[in-house]
N, C-alpha and C. Protein backbone atom coordinates (compact mmCIF):
# COMPACT_ATOMS: atom_id res chain seq x y z
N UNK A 1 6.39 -23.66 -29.35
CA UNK A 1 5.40 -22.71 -28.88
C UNK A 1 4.45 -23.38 -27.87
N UNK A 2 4.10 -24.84 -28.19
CA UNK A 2 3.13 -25.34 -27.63
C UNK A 2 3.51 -25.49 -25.87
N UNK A 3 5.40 -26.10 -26.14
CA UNK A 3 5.82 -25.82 -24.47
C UNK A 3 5.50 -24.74 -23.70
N UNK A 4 6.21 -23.73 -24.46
CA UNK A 4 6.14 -22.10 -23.73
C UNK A 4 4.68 -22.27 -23.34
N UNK A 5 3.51 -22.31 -23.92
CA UNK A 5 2.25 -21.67 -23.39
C UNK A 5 1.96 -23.06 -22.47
N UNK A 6 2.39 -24.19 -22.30
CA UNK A 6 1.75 -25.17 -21.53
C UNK A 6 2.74 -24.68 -20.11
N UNK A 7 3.86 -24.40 -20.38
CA UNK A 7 4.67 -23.78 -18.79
C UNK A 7 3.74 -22.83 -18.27
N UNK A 8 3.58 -21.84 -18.96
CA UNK A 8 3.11 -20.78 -18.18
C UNK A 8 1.89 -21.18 -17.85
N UNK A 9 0.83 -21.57 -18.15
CA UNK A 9 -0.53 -22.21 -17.22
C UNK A 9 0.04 -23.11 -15.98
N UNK A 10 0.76 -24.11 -16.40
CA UNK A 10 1.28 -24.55 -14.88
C UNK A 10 1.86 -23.88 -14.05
N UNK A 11 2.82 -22.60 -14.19
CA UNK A 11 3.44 -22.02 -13.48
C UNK A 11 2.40 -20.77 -13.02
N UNK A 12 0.62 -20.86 -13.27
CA UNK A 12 0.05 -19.54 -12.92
C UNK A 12 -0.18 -20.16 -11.85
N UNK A 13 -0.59 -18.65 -10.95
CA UNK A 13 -1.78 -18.62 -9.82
C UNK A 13 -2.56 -19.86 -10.09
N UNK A 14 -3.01 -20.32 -9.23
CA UNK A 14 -4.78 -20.95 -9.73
C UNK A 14 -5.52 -21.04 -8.04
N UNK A 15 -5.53 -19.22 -7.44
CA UNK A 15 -6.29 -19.69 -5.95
C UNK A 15 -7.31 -18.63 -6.17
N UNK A 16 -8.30 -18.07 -7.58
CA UNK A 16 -8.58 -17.32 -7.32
C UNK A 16 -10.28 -17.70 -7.10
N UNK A 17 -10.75 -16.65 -6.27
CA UNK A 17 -12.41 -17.57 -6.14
C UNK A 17 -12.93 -17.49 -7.23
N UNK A 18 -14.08 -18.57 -7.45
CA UNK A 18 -15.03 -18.70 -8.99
C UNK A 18 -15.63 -18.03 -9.44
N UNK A 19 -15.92 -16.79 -8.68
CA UNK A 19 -16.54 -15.91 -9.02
C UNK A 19 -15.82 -15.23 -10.68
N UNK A 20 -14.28 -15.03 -10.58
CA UNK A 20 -13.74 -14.37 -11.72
C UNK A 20 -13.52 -14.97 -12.60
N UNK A 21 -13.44 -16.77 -12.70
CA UNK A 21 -14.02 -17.23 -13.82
C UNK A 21 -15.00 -17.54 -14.48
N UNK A 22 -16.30 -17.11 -13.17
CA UNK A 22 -17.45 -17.17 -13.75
C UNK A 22 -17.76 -15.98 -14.58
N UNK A 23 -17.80 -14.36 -14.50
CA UNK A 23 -17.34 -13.70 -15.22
C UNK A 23 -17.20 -13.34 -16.11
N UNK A 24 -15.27 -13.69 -16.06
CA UNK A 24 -15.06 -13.93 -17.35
C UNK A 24 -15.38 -14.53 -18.62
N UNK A 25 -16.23 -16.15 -18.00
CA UNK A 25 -16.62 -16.64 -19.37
C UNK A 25 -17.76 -16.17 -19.72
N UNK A 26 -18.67 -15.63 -18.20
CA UNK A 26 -19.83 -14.60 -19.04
C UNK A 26 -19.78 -13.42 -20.00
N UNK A 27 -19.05 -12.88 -19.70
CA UNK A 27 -17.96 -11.78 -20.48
C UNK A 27 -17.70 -12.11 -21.93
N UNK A 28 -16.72 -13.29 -21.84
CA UNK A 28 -15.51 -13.31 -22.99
C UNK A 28 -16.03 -14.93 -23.76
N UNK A 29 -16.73 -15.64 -23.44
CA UNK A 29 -16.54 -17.23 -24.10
C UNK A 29 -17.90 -17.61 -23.46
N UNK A 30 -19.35 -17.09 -23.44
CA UNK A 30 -20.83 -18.03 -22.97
C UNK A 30 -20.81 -19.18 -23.36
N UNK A 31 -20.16 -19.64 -24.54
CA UNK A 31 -20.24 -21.41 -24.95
C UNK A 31 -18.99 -21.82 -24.00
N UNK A 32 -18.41 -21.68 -23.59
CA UNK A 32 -16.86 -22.09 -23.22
C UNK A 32 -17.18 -23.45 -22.31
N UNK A 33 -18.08 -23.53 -21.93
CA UNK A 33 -18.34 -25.21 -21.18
C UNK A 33 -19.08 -26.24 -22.42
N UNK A 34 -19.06 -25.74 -23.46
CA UNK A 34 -19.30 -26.42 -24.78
C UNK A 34 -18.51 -26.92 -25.98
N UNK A 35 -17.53 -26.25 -25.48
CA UNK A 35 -15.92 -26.72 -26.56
C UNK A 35 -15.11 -26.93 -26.52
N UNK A 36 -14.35 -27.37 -27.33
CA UNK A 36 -12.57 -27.63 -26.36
C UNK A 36 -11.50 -26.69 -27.24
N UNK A 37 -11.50 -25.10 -26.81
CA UNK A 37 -10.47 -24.22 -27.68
C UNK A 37 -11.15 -23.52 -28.51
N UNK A 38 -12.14 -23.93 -29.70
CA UNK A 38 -12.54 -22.94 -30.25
C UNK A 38 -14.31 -23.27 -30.35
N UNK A 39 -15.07 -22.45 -30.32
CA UNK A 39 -16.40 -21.86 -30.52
C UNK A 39 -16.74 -21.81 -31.99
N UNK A 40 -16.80 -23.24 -33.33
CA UNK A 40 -17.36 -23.23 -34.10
C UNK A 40 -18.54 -22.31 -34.47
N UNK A 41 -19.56 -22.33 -33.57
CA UNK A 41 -21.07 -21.22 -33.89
C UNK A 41 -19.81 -19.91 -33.86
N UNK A 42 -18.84 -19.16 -33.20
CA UNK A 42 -18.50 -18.31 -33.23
C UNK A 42 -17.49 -17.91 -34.61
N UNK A 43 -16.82 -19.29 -34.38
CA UNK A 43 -15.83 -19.10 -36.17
C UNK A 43 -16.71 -18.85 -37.34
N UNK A 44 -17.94 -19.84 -37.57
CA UNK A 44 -18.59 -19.70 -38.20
C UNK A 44 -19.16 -18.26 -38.57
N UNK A 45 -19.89 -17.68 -37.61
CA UNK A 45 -20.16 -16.21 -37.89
C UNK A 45 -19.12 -14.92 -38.15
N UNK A 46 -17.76 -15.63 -37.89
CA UNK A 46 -16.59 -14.64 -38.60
C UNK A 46 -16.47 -14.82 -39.48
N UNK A 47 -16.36 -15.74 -40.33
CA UNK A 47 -15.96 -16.32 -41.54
C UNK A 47 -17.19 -15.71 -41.97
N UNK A 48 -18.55 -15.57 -41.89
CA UNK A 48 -19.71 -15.38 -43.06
C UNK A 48 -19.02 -14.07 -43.00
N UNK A 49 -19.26 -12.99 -41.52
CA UNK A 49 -19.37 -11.51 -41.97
C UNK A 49 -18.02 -11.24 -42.82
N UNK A 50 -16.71 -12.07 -42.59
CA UNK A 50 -15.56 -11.45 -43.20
C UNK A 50 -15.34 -11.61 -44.77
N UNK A 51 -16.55 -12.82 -45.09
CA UNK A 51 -16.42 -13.01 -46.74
C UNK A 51 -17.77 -12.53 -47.01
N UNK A 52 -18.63 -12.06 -46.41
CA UNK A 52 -19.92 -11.14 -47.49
C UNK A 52 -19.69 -9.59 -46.99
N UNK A 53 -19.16 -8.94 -45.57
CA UNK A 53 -19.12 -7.83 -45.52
C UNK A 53 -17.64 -7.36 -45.74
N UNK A 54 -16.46 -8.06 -45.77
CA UNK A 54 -15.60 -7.61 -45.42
C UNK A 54 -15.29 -7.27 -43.40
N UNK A 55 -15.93 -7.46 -42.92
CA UNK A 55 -15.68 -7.62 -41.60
C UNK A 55 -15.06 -8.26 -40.75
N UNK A 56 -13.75 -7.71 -40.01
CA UNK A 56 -13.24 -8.73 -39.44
C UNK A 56 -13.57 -8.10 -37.73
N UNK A 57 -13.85 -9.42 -37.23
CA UNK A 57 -14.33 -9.67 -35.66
C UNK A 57 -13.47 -10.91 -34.85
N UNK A 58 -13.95 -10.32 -33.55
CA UNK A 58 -13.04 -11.44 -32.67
C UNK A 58 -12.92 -12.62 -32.96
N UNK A 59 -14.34 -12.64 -31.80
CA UNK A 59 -14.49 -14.38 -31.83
C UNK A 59 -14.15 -15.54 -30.81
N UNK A 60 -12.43 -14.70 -30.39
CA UNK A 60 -12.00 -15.80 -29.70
C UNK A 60 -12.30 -16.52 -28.35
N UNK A 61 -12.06 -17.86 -28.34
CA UNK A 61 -12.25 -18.51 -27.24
C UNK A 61 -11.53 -17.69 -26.02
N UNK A 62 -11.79 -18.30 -24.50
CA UNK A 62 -10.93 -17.67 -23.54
C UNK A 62 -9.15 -18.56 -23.78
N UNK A 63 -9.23 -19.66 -24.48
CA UNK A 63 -8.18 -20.16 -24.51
C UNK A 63 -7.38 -19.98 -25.98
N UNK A 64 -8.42 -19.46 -26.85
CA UNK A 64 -7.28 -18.77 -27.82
C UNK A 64 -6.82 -17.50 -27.16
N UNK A 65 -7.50 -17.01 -26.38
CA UNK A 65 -6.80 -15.08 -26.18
C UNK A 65 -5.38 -15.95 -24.91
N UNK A 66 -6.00 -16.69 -24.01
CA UNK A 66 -4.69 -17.20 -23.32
C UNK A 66 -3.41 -16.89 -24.68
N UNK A 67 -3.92 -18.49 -25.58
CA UNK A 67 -2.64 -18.38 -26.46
C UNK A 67 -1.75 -17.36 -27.03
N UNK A 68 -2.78 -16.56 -27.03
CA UNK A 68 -2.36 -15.18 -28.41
C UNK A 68 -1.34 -14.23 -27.00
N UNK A 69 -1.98 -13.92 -25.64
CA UNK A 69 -1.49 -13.44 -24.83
C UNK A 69 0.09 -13.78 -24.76
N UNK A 70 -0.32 -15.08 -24.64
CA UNK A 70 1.46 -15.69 -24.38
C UNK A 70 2.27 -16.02 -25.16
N UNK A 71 1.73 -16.23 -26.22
CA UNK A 71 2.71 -16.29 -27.47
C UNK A 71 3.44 -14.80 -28.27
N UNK A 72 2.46 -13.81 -27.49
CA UNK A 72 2.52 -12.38 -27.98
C UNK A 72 2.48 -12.09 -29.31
N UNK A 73 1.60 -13.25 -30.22
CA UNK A 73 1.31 -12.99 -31.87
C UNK A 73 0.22 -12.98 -31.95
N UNK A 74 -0.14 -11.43 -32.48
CA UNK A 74 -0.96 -10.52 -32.58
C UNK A 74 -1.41 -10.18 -34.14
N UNK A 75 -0.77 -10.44 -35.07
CA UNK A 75 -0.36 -10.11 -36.61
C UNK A 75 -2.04 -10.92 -36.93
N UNK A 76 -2.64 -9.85 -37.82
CA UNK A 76 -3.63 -10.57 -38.35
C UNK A 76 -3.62 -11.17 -39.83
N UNK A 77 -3.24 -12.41 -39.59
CA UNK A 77 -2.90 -13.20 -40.47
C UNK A 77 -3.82 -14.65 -40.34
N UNK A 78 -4.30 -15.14 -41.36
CA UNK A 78 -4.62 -16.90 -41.59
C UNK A 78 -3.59 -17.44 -40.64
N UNK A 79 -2.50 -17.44 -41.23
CA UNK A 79 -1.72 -18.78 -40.12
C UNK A 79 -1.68 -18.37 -39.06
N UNK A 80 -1.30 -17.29 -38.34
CA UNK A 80 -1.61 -16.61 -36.67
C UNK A 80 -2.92 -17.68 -36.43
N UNK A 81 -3.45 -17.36 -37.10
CA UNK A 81 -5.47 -17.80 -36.44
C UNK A 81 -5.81 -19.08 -36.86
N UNK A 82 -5.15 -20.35 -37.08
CA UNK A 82 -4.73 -21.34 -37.39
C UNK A 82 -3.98 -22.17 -36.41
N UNK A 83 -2.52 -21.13 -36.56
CA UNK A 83 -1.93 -21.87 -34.84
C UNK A 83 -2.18 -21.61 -33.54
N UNK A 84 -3.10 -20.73 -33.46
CA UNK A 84 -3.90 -20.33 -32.22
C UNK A 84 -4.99 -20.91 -31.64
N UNK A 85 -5.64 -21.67 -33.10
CA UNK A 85 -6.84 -22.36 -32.42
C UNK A 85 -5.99 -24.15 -32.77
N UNK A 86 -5.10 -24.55 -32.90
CA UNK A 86 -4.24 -25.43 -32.91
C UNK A 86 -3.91 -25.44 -31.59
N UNK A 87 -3.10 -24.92 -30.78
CA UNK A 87 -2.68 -24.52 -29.35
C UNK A 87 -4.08 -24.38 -28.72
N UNK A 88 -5.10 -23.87 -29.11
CA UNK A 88 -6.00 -23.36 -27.73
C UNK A 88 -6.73 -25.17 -28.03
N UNK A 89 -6.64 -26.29 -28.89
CA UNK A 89 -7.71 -27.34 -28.79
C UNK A 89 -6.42 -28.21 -27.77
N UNK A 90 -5.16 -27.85 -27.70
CA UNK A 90 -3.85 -28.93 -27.03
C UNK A 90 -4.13 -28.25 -26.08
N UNK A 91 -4.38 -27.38 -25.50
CA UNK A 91 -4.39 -26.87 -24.14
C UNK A 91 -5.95 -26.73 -23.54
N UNK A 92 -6.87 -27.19 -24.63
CA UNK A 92 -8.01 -27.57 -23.82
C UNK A 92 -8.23 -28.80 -23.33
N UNK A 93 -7.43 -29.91 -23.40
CA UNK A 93 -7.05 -31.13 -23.18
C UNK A 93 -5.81 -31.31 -22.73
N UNK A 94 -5.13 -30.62 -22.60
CA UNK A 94 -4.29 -30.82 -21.31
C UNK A 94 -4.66 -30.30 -19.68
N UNK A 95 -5.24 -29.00 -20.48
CA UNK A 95 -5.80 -28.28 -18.63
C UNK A 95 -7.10 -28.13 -18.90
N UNK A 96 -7.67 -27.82 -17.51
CA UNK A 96 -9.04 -27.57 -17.15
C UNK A 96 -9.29 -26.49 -17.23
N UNK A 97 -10.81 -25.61 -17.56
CA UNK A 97 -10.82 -24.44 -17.66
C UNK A 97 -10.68 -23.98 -16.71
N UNK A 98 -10.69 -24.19 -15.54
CA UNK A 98 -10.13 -23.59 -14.28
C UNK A 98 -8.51 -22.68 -14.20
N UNK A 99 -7.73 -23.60 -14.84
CA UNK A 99 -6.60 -23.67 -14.92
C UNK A 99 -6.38 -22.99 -16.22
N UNK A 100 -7.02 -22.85 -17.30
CA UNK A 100 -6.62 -21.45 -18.38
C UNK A 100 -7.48 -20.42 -18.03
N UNK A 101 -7.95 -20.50 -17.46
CA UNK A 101 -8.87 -19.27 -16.91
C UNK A 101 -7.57 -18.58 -15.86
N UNK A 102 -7.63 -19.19 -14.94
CA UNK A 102 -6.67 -18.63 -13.84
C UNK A 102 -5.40 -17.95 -14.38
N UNK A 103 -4.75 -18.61 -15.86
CA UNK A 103 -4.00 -18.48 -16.28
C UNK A 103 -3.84 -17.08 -16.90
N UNK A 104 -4.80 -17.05 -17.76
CA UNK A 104 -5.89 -15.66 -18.42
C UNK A 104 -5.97 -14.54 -17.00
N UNK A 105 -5.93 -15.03 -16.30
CA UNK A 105 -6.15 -13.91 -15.08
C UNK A 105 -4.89 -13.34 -14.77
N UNK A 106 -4.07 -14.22 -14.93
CA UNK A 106 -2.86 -13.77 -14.30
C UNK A 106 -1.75 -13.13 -15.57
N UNK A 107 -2.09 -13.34 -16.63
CA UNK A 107 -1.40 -12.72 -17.62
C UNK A 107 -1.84 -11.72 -18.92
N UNK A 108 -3.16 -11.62 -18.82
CA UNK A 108 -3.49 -10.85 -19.90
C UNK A 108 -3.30 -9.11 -19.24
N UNK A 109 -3.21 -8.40 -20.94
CA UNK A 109 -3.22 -6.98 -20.91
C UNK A 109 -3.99 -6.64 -20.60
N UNK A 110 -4.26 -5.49 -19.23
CA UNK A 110 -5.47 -4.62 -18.84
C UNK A 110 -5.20 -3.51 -19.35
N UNK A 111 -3.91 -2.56 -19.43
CA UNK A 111 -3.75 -1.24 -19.49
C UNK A 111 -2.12 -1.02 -19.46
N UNK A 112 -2.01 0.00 -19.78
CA UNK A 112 -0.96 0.62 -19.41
C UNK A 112 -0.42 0.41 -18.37
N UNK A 113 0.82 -0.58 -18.06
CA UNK A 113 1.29 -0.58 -16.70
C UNK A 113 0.21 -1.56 -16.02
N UNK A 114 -0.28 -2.34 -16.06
CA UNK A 114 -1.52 -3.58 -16.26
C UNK A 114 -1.59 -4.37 -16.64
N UNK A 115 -0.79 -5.73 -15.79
CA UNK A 115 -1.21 -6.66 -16.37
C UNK A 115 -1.27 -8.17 -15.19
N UNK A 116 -2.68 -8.34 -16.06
CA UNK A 116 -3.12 -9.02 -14.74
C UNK A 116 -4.03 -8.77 -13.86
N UNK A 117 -4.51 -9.89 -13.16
CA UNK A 117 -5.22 -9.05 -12.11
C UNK A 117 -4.68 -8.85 -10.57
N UNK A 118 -3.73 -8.92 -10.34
CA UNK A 118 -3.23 -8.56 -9.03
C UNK A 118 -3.34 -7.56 -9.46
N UNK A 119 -2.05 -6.99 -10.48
CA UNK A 119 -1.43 -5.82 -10.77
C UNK A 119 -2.85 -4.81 -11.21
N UNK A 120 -4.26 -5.21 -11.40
CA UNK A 120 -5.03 -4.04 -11.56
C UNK A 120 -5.58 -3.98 -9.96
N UNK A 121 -5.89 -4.79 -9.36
CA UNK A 121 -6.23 -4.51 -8.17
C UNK A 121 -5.21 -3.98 -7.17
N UNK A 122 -4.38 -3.94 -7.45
CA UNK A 122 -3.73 -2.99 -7.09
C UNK A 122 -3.96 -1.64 -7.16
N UNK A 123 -4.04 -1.25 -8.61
CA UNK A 123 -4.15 -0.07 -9.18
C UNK A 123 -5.58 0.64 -8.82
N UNK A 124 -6.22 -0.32 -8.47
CA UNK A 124 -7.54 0.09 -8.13
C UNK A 124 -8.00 0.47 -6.71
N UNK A 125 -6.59 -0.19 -5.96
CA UNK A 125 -7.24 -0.37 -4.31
C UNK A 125 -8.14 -1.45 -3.58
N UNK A 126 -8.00 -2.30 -4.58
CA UNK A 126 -9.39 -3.27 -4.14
C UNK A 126 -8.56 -4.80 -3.92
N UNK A 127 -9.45 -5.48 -3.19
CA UNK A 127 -8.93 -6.64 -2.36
C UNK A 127 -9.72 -7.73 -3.36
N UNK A 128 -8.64 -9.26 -3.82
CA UNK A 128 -8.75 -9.59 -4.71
C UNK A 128 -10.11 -10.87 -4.16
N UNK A 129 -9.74 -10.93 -3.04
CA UNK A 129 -10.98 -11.95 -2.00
C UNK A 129 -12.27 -11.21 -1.88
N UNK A 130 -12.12 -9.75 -0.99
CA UNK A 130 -13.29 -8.92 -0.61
C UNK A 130 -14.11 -8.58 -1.55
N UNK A 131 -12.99 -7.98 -3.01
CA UNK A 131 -13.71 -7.11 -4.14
C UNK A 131 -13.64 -7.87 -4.78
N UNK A 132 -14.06 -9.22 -5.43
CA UNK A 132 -14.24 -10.29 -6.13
C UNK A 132 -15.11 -10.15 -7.29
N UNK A 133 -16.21 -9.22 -6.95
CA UNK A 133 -17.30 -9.34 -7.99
C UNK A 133 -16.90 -7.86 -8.79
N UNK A 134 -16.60 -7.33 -8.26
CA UNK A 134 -16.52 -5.68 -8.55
C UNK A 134 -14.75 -5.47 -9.48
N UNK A 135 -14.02 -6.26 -9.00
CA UNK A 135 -12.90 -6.47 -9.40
C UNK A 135 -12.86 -7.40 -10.72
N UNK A 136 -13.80 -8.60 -10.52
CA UNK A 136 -14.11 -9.32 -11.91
C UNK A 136 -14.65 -8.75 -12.69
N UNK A 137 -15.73 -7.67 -12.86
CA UNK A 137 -16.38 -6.58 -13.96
C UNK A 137 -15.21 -5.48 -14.41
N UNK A 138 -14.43 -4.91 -13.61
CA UNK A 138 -13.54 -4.10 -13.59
C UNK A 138 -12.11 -4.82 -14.52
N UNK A 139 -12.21 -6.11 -14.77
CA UNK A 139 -10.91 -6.87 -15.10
C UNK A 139 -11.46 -7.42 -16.75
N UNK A 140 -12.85 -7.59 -16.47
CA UNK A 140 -13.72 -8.24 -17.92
C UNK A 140 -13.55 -6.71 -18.92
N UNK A 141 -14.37 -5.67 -18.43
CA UNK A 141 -14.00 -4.37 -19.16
C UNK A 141 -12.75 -4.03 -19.63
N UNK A 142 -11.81 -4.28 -19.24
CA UNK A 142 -10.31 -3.76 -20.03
C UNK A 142 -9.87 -5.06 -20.55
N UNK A 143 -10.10 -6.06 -20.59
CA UNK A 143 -9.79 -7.12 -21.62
C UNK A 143 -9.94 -6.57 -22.75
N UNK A 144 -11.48 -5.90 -22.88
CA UNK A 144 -12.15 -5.33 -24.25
C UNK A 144 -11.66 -4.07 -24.38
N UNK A 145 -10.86 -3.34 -23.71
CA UNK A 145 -10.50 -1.95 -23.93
C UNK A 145 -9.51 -1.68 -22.49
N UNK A 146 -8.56 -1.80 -23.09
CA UNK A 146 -7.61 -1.91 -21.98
C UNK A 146 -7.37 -0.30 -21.95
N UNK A 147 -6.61 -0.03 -20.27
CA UNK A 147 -6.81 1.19 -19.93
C UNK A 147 -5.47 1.94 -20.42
N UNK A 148 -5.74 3.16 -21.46
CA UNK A 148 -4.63 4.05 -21.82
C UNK A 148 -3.77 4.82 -20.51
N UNK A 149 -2.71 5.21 -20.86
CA UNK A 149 -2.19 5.98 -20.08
C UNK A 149 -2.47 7.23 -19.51
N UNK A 150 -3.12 8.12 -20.50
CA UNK A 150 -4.13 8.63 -20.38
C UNK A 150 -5.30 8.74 -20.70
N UNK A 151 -6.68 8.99 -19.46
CA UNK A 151 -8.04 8.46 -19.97
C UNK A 151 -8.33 9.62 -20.96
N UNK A 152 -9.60 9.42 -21.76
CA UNK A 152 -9.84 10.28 -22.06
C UNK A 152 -11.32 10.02 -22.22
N UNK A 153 -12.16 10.84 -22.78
CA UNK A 153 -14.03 10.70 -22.75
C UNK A 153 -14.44 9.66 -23.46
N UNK A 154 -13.59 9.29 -25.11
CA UNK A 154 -13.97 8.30 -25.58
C UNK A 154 -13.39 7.12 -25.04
N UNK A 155 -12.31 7.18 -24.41
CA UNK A 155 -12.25 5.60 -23.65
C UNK A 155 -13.64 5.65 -22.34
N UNK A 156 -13.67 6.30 -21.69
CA UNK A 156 -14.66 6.30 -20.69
C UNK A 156 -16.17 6.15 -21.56
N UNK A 157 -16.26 6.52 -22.14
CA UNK A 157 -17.66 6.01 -22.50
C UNK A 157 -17.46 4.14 -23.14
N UNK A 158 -16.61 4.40 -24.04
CA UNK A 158 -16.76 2.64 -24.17
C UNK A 158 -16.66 1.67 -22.79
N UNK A 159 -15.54 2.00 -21.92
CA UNK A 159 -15.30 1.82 -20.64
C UNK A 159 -17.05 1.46 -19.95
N UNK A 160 -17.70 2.76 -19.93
CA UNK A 160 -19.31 2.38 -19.02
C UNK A 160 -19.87 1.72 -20.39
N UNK A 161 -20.10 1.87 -21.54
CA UNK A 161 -21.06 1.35 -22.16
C UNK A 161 -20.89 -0.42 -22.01
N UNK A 162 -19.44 -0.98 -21.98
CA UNK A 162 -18.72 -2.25 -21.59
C UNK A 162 -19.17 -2.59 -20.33
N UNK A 163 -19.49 -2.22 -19.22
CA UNK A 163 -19.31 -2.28 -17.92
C UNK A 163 -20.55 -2.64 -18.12
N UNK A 164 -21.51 -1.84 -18.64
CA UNK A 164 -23.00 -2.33 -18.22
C UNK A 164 -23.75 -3.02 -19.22
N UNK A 165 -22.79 -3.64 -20.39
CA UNK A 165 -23.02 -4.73 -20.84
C UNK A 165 -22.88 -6.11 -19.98
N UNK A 166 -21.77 -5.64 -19.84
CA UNK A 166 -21.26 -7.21 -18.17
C UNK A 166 -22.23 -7.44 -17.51
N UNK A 167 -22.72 -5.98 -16.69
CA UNK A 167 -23.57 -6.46 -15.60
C UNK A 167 -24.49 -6.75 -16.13
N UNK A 168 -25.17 -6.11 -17.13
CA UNK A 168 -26.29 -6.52 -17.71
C UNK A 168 -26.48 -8.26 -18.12
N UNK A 169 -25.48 -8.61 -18.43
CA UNK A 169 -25.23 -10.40 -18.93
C UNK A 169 -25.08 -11.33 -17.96
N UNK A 170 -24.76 -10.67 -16.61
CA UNK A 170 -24.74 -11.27 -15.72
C UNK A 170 -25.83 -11.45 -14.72
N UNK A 171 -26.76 -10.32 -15.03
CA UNK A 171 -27.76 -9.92 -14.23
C UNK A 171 -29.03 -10.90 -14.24
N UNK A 172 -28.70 -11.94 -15.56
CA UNK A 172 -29.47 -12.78 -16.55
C UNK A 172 -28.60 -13.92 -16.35
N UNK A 173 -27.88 -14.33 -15.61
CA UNK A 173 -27.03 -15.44 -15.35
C UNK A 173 -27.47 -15.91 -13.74
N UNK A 174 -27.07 -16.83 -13.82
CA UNK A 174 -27.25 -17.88 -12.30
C UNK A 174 -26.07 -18.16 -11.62
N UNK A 175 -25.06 -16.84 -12.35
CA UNK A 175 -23.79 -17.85 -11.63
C UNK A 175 -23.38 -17.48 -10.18
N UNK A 176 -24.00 -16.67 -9.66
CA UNK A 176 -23.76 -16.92 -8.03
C UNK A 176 -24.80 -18.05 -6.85
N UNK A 177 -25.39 -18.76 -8.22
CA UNK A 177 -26.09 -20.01 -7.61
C UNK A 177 -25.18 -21.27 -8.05
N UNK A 178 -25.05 -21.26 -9.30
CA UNK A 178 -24.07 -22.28 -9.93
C UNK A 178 -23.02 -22.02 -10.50
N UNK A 179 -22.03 -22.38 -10.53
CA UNK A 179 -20.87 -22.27 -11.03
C UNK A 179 -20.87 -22.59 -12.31
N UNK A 180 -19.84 -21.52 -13.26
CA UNK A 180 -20.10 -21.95 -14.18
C UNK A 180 -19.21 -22.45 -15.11
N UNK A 181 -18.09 -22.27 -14.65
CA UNK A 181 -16.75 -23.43 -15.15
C UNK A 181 -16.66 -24.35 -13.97
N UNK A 182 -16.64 -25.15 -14.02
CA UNK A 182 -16.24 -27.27 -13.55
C UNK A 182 -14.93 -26.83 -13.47
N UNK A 183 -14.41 -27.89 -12.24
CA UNK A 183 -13.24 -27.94 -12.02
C UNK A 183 -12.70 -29.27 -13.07
């Protein structure tokens, strides 16, 4: 398993501007320049709510959802979520977040007929250089709610209520002064 997911990061894209990994980790992983694979403060707070409320929540790093993407094991199970953050700490030390980020860009589920971000900018009409910022909010939102085949009111409202969480997190970020994944 560990081959398969180390091919496909070498074999991604990696020309896309910083803007969409800046983003994304605002989006999906705010510690992600703090760990290598998994977000302890984040495991930690799954594990309390799932053994006092019964609650189960994400959590994941941007390099566990890589894993889970490409391994296509999805099953919510202990060992799934075990060998996922196993794979996402070998592939945070083999590549740079640049390079699972890019990776993450180029292979995760957006929607129906979606996957990726060429393939949504496509779908959208938008230019992946020109529409960079608008295309990275548009690509962060269907990570979290990928787009059905057909829309309907309750996807569209999670859809904007998502959207202007982003901007809102970003609006409070510096990252078009500093970058915020290192090469």
């Amino acid at each position: 398993m560990e081959r398969k997911v180390s091919t496909k990061v070498l074999s991604s894209e990696n020309n896309f501007p910083e803007i969409y990994l800046s983003v994304i980790q605002v989006a999906e992983d705010h510690r992600g320049d703090k760990h290598f694979g998994i977000d302890y403060l984040s495991f930690a707070r799954i594990l309390k709510q799932y053994f006092w409320n019964a609650n189960l929540q994400g959590g994941s790093t941007i390099e566990q959802q890589l894993v889970r993407t490409l391994t296509g094991r999805y099953e919510i199970t202990i060992k799934r979520k075990l060998v996922e953050q196993l794979l996402a700490i070998l592939i945070s030390y083999r590549f740079s977040k640049l390079q699972i980020a890019s990776s993450y860009l180029n292979h995760a589920y957006l929607g129906t007929n979606i996957t990726g971000l060429s393939e949504l900018a496509k779908k959208l009409k938008l230019d992946i250089k020109k529409d960079s910022l608008q295309l990275a909010v548009e690509y962060s939102v269907r990570l979290k709610y990928p787009e059905p085949s057909k829309v309907n009111k309750q996807w569209l409202l999670k859809y904007e209520r998502r959207k202007v969480h982003i901007l809102n997190l970003l609006s409070k970020n510096t990252y078009l002064h500093t970058p915020i994944i290192e090469n």
